[in-house]
C-alpha atoms as a PDB file:
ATOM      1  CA  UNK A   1       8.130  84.429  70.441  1.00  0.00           C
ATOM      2  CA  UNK A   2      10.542  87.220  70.675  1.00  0.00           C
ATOM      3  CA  UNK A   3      12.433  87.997  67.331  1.00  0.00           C
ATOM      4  CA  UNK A   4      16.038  88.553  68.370  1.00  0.00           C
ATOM      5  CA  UNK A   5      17.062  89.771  65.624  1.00  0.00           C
ATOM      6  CA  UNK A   6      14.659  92.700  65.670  1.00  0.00           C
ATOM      7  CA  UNK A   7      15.590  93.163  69.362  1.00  0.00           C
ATOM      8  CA  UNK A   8      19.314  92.946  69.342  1.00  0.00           C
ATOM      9  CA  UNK A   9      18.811  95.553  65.996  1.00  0.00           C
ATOM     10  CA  UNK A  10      16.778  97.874  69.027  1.00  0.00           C
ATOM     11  CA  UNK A  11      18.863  97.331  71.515  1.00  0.00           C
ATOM     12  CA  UNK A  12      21.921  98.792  69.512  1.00  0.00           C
ATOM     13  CA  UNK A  13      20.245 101.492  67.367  1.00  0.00           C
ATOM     14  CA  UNK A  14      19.035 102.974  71.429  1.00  0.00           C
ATOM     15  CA  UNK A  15      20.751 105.907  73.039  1.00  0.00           C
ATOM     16  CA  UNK A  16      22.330 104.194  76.401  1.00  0.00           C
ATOM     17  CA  UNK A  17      22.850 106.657  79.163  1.00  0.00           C
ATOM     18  CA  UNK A  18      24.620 105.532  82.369  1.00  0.00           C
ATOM     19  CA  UNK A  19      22.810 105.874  85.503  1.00  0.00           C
ATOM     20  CA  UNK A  20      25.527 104.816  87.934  1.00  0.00           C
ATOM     21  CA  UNK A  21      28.206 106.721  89.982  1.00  0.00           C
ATOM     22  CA  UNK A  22      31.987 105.286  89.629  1.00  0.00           C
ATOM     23  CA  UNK A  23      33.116 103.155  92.547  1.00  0.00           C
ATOM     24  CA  UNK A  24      35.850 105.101  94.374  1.00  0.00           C
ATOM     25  CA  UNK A  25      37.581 105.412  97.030  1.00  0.00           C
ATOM     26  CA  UNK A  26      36.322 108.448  99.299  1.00  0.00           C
ATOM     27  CA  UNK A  27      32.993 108.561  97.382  1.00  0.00           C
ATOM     28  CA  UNK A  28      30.174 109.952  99.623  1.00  0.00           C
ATOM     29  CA  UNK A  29      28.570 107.440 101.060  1.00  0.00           C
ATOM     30  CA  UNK A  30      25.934 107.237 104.432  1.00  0.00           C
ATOM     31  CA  UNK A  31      27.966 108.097 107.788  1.00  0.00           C
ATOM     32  CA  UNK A  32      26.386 104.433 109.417  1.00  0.00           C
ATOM     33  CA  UNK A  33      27.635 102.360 106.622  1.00  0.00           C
ATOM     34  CA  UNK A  34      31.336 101.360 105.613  1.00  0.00           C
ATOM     35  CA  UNK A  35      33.690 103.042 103.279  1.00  0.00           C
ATOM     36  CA  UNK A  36      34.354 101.388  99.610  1.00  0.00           C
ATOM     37  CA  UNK A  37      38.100 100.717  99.425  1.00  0.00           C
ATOM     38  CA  UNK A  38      39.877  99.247  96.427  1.00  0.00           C
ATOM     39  CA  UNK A  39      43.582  97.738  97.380  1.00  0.00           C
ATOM     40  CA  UNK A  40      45.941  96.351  95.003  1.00  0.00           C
ATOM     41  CA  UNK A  41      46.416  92.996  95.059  1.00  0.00           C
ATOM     42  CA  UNK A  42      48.461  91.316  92.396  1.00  0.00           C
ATOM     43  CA  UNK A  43      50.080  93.661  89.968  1.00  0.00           C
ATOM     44  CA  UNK A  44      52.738  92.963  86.728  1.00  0.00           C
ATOM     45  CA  UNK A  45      54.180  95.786  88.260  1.00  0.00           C
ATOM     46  CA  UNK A  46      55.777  93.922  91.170  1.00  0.00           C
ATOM     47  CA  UNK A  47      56.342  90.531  89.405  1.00  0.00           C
ATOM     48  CA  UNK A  48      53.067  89.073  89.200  1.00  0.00           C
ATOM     49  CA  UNK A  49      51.613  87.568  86.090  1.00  0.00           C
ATOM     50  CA  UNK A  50      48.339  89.918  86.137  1.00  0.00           C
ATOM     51  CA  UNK A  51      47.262  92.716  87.839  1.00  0.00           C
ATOM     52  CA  UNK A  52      43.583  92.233  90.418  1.00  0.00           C
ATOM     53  CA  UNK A  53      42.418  94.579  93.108  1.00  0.00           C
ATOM     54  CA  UNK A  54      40.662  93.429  96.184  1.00  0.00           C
ATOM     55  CA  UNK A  55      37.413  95.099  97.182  1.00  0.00           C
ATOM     56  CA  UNK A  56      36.020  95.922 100.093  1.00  0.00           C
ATOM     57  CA  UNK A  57      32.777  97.655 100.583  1.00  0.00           C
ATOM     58  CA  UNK A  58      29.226  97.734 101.807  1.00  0.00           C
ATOM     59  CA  UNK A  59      26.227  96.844 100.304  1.00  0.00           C
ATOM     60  CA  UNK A  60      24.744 100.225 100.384  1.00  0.00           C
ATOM     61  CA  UNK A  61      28.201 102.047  98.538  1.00  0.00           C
ATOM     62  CA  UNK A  62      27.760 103.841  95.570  1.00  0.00           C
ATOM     63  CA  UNK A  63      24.663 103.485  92.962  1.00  0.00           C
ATOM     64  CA  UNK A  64      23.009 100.800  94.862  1.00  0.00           C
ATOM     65  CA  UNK A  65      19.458  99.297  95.268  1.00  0.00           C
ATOM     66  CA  UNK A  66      17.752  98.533  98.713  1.00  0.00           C
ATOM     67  CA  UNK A  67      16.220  95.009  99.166  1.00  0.00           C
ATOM     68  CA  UNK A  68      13.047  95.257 101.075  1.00  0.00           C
ATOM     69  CA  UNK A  69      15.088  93.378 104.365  1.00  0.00           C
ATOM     70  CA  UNK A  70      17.006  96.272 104.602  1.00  0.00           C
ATOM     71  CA  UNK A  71      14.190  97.806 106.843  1.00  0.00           C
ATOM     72  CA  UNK A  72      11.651  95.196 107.344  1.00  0.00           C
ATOM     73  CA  UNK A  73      12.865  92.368 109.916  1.00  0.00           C
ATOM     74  CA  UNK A  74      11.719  88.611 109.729  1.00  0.00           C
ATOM     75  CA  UNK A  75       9.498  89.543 111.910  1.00  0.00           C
ATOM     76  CA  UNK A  76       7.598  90.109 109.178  1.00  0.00           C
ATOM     77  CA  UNK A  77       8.522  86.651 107.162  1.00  0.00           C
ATOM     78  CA  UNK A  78       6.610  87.626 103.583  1.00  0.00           C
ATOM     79  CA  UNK A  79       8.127  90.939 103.666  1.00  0.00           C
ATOM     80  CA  UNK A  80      11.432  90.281 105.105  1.00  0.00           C
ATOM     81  CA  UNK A  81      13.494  89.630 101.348  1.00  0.00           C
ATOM     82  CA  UNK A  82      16.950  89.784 100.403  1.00  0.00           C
ATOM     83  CA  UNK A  83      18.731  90.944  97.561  1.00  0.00           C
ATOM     84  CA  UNK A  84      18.687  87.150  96.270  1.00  0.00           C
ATOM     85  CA  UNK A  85      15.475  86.427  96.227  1.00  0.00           C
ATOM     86  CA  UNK A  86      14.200  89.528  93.900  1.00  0.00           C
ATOM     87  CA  UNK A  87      13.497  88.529  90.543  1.00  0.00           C
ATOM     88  CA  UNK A  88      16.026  90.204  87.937  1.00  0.00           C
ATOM     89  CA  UNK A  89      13.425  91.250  85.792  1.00  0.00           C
ATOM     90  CA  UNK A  90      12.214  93.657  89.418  1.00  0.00           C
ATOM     91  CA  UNK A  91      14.618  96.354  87.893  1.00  0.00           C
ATOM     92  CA  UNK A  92      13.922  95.678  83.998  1.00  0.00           C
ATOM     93  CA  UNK A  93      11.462  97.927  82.841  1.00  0.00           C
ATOM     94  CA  UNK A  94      10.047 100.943  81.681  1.00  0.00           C
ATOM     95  CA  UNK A  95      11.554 103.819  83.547  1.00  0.00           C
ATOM     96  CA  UNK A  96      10.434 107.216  84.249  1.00  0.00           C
ATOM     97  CA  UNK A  97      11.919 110.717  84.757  1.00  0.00           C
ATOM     98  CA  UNK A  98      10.148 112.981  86.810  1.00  0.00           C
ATOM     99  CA  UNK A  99      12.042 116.244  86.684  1.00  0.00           C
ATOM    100  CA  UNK A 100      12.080 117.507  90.456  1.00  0.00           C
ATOM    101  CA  UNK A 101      14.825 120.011  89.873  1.00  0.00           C
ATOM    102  CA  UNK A 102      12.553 123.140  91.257  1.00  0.00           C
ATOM    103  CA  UNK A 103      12.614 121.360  95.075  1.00  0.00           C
ATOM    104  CA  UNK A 104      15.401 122.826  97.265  1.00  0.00           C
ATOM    105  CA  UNK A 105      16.741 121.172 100.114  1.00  0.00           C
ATOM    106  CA  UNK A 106      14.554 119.450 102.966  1.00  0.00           C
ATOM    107  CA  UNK A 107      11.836 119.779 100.532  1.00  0.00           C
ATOM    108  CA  UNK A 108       9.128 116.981  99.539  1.00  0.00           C
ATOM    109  CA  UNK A 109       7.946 115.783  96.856  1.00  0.00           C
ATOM    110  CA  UNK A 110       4.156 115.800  96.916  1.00  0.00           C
ATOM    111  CA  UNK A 111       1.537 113.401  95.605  1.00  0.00           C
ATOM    112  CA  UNK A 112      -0.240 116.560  93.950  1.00  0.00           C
ATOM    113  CA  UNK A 113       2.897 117.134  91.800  1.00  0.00           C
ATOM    114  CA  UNK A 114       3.077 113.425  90.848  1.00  0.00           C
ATOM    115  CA  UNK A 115      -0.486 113.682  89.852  1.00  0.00           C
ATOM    116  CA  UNK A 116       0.479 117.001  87.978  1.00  0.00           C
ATOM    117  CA  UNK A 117       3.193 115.564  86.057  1.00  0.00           C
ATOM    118  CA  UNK A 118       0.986 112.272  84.953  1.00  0.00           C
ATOM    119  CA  UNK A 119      -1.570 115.000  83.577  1.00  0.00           C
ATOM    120  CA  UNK A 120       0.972 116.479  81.453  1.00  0.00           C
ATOM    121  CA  UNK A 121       3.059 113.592  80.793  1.00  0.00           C
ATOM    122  CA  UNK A 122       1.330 110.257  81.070  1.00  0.00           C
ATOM    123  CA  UNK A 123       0.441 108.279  83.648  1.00  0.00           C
ATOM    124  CA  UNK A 124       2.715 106.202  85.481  1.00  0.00           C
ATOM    125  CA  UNK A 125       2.019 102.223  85.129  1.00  0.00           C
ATOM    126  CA  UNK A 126       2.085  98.900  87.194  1.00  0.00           C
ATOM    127  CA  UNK A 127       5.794  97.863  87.601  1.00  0.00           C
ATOM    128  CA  UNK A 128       7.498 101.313  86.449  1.00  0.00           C
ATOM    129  CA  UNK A 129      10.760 102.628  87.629  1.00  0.00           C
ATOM    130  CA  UNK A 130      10.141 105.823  88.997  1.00  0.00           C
ATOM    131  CA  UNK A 131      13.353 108.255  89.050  1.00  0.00           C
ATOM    132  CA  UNK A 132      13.335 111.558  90.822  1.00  0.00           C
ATOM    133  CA  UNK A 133      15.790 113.928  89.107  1.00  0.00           C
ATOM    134  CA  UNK A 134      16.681 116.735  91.787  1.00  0.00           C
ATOM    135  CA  UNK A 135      19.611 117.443  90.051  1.00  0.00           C
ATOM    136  CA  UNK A 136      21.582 116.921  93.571  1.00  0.00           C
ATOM    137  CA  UNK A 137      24.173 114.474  91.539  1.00  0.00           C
ATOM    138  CA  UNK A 138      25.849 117.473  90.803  1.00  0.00           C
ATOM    139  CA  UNK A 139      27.105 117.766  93.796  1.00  0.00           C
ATOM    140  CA  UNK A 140      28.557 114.236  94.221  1.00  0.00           C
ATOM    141  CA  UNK A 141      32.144 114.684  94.548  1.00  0.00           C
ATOM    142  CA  UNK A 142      35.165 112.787  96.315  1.00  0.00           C
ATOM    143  CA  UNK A 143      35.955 113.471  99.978  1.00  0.00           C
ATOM    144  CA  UNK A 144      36.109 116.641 101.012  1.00  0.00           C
ATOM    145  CA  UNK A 145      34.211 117.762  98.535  1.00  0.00           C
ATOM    146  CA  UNK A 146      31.178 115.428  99.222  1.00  0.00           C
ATOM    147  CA  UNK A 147      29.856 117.583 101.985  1.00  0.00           C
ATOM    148  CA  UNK A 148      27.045 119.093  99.767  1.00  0.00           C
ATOM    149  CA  UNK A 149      25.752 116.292  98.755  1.00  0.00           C
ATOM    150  CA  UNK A 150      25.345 114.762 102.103  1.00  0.00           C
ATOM    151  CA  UNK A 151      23.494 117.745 103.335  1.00  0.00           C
ATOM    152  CA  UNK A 152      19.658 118.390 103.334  1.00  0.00           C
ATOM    153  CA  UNK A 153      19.052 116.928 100.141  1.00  0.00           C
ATOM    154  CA  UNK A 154      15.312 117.013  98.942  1.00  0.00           C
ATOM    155  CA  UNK A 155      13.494 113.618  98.991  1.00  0.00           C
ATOM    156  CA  UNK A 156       9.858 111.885  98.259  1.00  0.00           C
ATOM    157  CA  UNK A 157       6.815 112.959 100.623  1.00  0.00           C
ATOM    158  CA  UNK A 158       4.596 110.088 102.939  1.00  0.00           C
ATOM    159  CA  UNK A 159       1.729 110.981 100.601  1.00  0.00           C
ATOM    160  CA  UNK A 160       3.927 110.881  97.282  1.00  0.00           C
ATOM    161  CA  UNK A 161       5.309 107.733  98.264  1.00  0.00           C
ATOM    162  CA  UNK A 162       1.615 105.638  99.252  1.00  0.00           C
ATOM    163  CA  UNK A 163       0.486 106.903  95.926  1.00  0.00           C
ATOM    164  CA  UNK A 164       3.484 105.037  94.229  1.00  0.00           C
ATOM    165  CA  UNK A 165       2.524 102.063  96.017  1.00  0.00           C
ATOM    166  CA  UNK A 166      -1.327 102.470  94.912  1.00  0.00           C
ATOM    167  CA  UNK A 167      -0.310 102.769  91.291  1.00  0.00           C
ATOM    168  CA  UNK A 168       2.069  99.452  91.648  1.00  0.00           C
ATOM    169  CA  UNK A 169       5.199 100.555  90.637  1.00  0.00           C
ATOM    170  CA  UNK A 170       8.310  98.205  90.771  1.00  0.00           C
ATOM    171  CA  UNK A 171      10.526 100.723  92.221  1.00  0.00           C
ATOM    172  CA  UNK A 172      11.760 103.893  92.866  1.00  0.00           C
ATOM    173  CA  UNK A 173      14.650 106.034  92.719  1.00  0.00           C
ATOM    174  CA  UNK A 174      16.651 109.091  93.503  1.00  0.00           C
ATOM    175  CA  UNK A 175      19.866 111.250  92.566  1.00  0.00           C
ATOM    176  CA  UNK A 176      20.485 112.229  95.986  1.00  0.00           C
ATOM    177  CA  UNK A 177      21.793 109.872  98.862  1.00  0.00           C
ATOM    178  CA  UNK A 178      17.818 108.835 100.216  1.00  0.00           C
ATOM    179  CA  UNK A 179      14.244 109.601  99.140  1.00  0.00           C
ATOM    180  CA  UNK A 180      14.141 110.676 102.918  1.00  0.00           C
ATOM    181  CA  UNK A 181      15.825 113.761 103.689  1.00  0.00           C
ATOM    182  CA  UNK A 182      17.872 113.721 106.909  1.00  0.00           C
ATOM    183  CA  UNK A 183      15.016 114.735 109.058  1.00  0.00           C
ATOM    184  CA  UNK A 184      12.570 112.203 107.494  1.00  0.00           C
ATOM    185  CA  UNK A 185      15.520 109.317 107.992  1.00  0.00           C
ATOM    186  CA  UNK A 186      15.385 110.836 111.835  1.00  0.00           C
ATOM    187  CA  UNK A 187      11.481 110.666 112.505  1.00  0.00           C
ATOM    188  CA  UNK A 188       9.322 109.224 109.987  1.00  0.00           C
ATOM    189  CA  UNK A 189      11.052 107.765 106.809  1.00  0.00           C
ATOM    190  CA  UNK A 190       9.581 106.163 103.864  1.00  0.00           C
ATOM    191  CA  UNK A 191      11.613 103.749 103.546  1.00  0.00           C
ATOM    192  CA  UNK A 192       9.861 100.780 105.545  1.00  0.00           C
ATOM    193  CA  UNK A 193       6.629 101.717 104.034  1.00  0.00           C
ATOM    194  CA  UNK A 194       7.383 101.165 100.580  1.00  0.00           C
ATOM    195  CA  UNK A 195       9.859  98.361 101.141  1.00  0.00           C
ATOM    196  CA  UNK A 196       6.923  96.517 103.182  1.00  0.00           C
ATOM    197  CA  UNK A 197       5.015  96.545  99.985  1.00  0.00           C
ATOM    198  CA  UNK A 198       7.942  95.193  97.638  1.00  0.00           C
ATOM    199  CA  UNK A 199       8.681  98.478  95.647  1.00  0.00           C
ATOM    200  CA  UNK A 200      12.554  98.611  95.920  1.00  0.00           C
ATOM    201  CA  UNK A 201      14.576 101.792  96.375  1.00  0.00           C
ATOM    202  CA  UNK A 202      17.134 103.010  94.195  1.00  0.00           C
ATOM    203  CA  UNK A 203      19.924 105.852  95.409  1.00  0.00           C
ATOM    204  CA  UNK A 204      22.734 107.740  94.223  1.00  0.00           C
ATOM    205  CA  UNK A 205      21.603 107.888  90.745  1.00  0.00           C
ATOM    206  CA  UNK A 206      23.573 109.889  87.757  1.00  0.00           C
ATOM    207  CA  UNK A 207      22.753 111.457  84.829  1.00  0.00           C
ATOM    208  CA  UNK A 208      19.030 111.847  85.402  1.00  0.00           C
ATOM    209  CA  UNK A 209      18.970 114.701  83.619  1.00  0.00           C
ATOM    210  CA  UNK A 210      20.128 113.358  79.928  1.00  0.00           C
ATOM    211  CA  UNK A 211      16.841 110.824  80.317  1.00  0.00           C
ATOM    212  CA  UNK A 212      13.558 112.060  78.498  1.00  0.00           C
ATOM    213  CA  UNK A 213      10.374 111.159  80.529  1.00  0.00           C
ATOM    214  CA  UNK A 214      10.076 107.626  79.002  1.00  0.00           C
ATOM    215  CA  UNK A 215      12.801 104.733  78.519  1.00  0.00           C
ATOM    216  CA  UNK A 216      13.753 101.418  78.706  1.00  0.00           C
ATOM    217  CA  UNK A 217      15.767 100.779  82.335  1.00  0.00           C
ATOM    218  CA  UNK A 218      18.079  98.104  83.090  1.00  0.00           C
ATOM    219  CA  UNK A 219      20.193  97.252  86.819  1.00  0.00           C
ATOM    220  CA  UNK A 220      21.285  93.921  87.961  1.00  0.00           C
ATOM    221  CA  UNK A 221      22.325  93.865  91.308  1.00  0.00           C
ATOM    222  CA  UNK A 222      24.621  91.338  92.649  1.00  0.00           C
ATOM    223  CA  UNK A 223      23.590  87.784  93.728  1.00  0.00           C
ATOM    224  CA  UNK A 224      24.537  88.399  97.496  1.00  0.00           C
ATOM    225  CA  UNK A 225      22.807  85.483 100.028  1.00  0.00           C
ATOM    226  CA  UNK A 226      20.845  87.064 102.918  1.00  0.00           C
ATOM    227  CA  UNK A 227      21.886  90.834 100.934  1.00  0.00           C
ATOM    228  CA  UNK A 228      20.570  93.824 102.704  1.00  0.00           C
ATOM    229  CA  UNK A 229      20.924  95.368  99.168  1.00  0.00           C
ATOM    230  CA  UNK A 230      23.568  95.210  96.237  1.00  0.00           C
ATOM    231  CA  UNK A 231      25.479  97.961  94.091  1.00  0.00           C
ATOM    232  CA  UNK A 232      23.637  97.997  90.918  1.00  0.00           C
ATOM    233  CA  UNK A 233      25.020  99.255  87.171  1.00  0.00           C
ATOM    234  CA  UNK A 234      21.857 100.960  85.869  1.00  0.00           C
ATOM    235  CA  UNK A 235      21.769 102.437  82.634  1.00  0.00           C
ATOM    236  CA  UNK A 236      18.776 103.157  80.225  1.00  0.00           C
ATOM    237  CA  UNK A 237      18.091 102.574  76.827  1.00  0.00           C
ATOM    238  CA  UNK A 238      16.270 105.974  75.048  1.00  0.00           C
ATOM    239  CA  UNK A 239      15.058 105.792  71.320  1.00  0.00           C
END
């Protein structure tokens, strides 16, 4: 039995950093997929009781999490899932920061630095949430000063990626806009290799850099039927 006392007590004595970009209108955001716009809709300003915006947006907009179906067809029926049918607890878990700052653009991340960091660090563990920090949030920014940040960002290697999958991990994540750099998204991403093994991908973190290399993370997405993938308000929980 959980005490929940104890826990609650935890829970509120924890440094909580937020991982998650602010919805916005002209936020970057990938040139195939839709714009996020918020329009007002009833307002106390023009006679109405209450004031409610209207959004419309894509699944992939802003800190987001990709569903395995967003690249593996049902073709592929065990595969193929949507954004409803992960478990909640898929993105509950112990995170980890692997500082990735040194890689300039179009660069990979390598098994042999994973490996590297786990002998200095720890090693990484069944289920983790693996975060890449390249420090490329710092160049989010609103429209038309997002073009940085949709440029050649650095992403996650073939050979990094399969050994995520061997050690089991839950899911993985970036600061940047993909773990595959534009010419990886153009040839030979990662993306349908570790979605077709259930590890979920996690993009446009924030913040990565406040995180030490072990915490508590927490995202929900939303409960969207037949959902490619689902904004996501990730934050972790540091002691």
């Amino acid at each position: 039995m959980i005490d929940l006392s104890s826990l609650t007590a935890s829970l509120r004595e924890a440094r909580v950093v937020d991982l998650s970009q602010t919805l916005e209108e002209h936020m970057p955001h990938y040139p195939t997929h839709g714009k996020f716009f918020h329009n007002l809709y009833t307002s106390y300003w023009h006679g109405d009781r209450a004031l409610s915006y209207q959004l419309v947006m894509h699944e992939h907009n802003g800190t987001h999490v990709d569903a395995p179906a967003h690249f593996i067809s049902d073709a592929n029926p065990p595969a193929h899932v949507t954004i409803d049918q992960v478990p909640p607890t898929r993105l509950m878990g112990r995170g980890v920061r692997l500082n990735c700052r040194s890689f300039r653009e179009k660069e990979y991340v390598s098994r042999s630095f994973v490996i590297a960091w786990e002998a200095q660090h720890g090693a990484l563990r069944a289920d983790d949430i693996v975060l890449f920090d390249f420090g490329w949030s710092a160049y989010w920014g609103l429209r038309p000063d997002n073009r940085r940040y949709l440029a050649d960002w650095p992403g996650v290697g073939r050979d990094a990626a399969e050994y995520l999958i061997e050690k089991s991990v839950a899911a993985l994540g970036v600061d940047t806009l993909s773990p595959d750099p534009p010419a990886a998204l153009a040839k030979d991403p990662i993306h349908p290799l570790v979605l077709e093994k259930g590890v979920l991908i996690i993009e446009n973190l924030a913040n990565l850099e406040q995180l030490p290399d072990f915490f508590l993370f927490v995202a929900l997405p939303l409960k969207i039927r037949q959902g490619s993938g689902s904004p996501i308000r990730a934050v972790a929980l540091c002691v």
